[in-house]
N, C-alpha and C. Protein backbone atom coordinates (compact mmCIF):
# COMPACT_ATOMS: atom_id res chain seq x y z
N UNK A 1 9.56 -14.28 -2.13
CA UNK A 1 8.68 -13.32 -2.76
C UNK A 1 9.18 -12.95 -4.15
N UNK A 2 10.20 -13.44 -4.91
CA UNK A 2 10.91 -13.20 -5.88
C UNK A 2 10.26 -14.09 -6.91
N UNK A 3 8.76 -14.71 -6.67
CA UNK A 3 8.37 -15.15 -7.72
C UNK A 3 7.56 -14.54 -8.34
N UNK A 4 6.81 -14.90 -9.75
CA UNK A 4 6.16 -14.31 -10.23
C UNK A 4 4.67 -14.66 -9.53
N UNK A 5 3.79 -13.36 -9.65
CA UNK A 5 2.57 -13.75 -8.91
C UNK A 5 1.76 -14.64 -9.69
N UNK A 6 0.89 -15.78 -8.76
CA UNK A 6 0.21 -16.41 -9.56
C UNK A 6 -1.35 -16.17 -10.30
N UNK A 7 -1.68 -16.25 -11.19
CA UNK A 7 -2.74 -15.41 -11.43
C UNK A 7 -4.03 -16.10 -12.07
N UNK A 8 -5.30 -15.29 -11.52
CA UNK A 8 -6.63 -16.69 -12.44
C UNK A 8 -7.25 -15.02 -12.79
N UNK A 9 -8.23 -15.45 -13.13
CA UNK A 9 -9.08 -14.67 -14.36
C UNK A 9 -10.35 -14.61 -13.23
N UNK A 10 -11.44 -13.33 -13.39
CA UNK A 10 -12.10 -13.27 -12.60
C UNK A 10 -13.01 -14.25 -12.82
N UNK A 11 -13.14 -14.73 -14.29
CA UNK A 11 -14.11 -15.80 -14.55
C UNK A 11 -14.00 -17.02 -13.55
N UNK A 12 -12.66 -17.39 -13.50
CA UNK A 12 -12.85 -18.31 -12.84
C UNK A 12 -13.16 -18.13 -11.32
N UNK A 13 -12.63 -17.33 -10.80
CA UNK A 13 -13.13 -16.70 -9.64
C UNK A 13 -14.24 -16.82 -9.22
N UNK A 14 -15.16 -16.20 -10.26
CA UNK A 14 -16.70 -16.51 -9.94
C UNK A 14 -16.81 -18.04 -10.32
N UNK A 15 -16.20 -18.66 -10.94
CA UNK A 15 -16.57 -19.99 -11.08
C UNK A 15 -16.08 -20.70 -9.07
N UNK A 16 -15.07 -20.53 -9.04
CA UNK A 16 -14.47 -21.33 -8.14
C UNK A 16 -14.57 -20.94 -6.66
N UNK A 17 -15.13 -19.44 -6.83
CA UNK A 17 -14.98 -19.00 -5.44
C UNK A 17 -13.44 -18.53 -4.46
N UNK A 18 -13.76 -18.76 -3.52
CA UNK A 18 -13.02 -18.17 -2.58
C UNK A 18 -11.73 -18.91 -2.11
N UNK A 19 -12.32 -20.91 -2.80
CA UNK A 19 -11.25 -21.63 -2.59
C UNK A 19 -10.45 -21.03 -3.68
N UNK A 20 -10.48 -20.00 -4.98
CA UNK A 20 -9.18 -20.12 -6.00
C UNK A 20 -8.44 -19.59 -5.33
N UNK A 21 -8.67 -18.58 -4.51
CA UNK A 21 -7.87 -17.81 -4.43
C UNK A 21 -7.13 -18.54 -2.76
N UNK A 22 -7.64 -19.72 -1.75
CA UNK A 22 -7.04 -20.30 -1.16
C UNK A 22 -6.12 -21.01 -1.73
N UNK A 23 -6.41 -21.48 -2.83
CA UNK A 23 -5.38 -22.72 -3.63
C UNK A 23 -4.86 -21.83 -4.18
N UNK A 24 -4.49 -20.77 -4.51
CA UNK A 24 -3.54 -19.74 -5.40
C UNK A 24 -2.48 -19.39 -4.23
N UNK A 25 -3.23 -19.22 -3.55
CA UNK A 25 -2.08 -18.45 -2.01
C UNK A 25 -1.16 -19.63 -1.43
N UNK A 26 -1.76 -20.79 -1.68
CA UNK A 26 -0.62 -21.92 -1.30
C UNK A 26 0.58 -22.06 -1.99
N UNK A 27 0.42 -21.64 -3.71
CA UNK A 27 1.90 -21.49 -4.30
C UNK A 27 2.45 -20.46 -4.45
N UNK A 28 1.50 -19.20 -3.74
CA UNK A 28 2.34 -17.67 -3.81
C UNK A 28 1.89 -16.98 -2.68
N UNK A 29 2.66 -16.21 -2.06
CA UNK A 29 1.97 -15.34 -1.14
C UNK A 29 1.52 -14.06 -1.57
N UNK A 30 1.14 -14.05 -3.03
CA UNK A 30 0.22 -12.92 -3.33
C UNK A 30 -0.03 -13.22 -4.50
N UNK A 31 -1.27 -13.20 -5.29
CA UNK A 31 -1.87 -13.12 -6.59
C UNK A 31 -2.36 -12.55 -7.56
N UNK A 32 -2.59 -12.22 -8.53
CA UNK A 32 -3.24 -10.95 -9.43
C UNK A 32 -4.74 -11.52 -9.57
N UNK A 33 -5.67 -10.98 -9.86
CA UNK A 33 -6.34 -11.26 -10.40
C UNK A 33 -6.88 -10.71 -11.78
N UNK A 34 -6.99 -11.07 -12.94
CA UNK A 34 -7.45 -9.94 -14.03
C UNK A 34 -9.14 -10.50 -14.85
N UNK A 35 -8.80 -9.24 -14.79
CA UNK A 35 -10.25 -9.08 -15.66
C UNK A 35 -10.29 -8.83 -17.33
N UNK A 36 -10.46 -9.21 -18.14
CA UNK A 36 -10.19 -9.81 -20.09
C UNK A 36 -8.86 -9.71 -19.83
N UNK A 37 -8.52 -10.49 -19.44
CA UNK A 37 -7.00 -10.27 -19.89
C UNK A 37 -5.92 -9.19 -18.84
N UNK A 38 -6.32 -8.05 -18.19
CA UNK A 38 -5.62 -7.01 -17.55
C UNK A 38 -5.63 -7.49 -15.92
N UNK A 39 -4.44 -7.08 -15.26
CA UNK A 39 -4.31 -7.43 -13.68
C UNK A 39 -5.12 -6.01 -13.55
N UNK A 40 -5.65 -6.50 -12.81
CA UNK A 40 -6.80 -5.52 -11.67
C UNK A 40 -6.37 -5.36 -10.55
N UNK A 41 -6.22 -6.35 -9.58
CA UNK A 41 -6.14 -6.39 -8.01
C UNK A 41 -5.45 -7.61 -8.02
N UNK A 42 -4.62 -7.54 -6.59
CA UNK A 42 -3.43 -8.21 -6.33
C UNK A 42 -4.08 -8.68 -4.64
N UNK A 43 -4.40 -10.05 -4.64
CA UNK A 43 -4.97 -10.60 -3.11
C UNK A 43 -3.43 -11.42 -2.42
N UNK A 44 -3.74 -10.88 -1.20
CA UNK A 44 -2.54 -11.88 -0.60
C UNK A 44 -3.28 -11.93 1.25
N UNK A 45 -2.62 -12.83 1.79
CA UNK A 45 -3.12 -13.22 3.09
C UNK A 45 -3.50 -11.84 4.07
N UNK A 46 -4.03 -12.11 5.07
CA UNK A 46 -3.72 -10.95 5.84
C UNK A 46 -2.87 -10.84 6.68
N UNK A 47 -1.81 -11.79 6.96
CA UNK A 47 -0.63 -11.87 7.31
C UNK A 47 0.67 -11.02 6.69
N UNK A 48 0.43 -11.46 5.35
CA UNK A 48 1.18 -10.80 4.45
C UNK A 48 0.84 -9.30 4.17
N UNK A 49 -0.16 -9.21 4.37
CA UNK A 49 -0.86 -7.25 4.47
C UNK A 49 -0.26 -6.54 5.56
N UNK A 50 -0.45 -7.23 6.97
CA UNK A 50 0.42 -6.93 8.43
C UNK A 50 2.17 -6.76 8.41
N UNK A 51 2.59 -7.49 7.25
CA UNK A 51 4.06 -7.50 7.05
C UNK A 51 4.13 -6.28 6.07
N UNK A 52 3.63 -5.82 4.75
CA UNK A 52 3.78 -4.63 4.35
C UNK A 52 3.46 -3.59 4.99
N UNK A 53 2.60 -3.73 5.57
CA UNK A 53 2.31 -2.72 6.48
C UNK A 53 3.09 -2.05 7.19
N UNK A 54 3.61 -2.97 8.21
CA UNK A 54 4.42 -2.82 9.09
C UNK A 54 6.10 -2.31 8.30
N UNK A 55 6.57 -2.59 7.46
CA UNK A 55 7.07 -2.22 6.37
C UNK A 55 7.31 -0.78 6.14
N UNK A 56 5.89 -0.60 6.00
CA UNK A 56 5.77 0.95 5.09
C UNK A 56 5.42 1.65 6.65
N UNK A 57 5.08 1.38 7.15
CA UNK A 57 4.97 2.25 9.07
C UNK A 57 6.34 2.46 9.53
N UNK A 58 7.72 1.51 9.34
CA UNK A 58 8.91 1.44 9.71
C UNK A 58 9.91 2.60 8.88
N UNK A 59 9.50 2.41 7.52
CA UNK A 59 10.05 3.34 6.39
C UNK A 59 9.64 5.10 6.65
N UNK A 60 8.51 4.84 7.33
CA UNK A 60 7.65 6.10 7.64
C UNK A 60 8.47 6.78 8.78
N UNK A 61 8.60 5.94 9.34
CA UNK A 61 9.16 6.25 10.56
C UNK A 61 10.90 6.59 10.45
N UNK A 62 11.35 5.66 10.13
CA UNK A 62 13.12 5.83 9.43
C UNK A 62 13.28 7.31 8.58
N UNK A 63 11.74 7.59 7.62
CA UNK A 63 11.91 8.68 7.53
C UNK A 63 11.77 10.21 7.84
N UNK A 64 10.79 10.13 8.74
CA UNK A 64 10.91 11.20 9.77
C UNK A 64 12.36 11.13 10.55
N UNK A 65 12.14 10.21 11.18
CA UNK A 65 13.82 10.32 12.01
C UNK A 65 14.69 11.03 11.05
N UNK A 66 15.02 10.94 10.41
CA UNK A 66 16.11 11.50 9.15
C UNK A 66 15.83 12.90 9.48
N UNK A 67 14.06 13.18 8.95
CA UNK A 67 14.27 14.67 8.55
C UNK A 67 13.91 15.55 9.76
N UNK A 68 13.88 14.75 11.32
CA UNK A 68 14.22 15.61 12.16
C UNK A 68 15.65 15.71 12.57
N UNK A 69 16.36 14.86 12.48
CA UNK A 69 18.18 14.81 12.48
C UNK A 69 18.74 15.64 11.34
N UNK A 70 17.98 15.81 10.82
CA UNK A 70 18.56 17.00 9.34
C UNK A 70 18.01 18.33 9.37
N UNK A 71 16.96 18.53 10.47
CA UNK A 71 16.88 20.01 10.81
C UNK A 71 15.53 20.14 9.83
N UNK A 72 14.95 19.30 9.39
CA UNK A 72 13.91 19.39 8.03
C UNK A 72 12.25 19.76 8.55
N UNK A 73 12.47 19.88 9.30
CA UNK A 73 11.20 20.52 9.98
C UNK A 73 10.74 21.90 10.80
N UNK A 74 9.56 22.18 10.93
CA UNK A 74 8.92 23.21 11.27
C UNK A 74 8.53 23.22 12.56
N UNK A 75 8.80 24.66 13.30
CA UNK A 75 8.42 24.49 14.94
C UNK A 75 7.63 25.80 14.96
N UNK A 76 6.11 25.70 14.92
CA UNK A 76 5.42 26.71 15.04
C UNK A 76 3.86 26.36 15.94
N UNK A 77 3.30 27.34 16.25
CA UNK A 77 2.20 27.53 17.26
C UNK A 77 0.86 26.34 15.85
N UNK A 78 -0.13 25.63 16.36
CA UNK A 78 -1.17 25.71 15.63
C UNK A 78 -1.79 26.42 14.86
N UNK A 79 -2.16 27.85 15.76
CA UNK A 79 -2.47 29.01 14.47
C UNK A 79 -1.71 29.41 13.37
N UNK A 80 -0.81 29.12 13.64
CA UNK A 80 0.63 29.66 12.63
C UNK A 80 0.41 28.58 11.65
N UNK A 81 0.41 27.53 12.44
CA UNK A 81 0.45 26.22 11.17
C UNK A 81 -0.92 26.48 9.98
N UNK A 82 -2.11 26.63 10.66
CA UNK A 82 -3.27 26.45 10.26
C UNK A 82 -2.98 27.54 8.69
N UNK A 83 -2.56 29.49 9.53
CA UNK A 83 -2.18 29.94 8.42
C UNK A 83 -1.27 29.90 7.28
N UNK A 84 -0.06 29.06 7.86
CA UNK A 84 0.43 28.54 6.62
C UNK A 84 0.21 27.69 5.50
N UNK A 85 -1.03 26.69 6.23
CA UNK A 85 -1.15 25.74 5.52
C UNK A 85 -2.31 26.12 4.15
N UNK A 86 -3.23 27.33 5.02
CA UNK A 86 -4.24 28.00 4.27
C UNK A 86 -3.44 28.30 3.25
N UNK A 87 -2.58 29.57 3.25
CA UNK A 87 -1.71 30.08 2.05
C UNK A 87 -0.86 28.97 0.99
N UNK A 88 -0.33 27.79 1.39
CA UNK A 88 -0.20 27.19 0.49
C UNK A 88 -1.05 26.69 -0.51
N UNK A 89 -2.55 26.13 -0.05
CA UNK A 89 -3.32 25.95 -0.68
C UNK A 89 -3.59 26.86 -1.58
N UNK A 90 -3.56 28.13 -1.25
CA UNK A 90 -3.95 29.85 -2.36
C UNK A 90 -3.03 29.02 -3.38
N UNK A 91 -1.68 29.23 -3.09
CA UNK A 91 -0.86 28.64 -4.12
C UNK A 91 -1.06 27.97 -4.89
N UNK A 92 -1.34 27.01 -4.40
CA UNK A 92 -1.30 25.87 -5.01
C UNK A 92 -2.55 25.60 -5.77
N UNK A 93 -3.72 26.31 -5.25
CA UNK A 93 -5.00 25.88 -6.26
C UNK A 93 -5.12 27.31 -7.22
């Protein structure tokens, strides 16, 4: 994954269809696509979507674990939550 992504232009896209972006994914497992010139959107398999995923669900998770082993959380009734959460919003908006 340490390569650079491979990239086509939407023109060709609409020229080529759905195979560019099959024949793009064979020399990268993810691609840019841009539009005049600028990356827009980045296509990769849905294999490769299931692996970030799973990724960022694991990280999610590694990080809760932490911040209940560090005491970083809140133990209150629903109503309690509901009103706290109201008052932050006051705050905050």
């Amino acid at each position: 994954m340490g390569r650079d992504l491979t990239t086509i232009s939407a023109t060709d896209l609409k020229t080529r269809g759905v195979g560019a972006i099959h024949n793009a994914l064979q020399v990268n497992d993810q691609l840019s696509v841009t539009v005049r010139g600028v990356v827009r959107y980045v296509v990769m398999s849905e294999e490769q979507y299931r692996y970030l995923r799973r990724c960022e669900l694991e990280a999610a998770l590694a990080e809760s674990t932490a911040d209940l082993n560090a005491g970083r959380f809140v133990k209150e009734t629903v109503a309690r939550h509901v009103r706290r959460i109201a008052s932050l919003n006051k705050t905050a908006g």
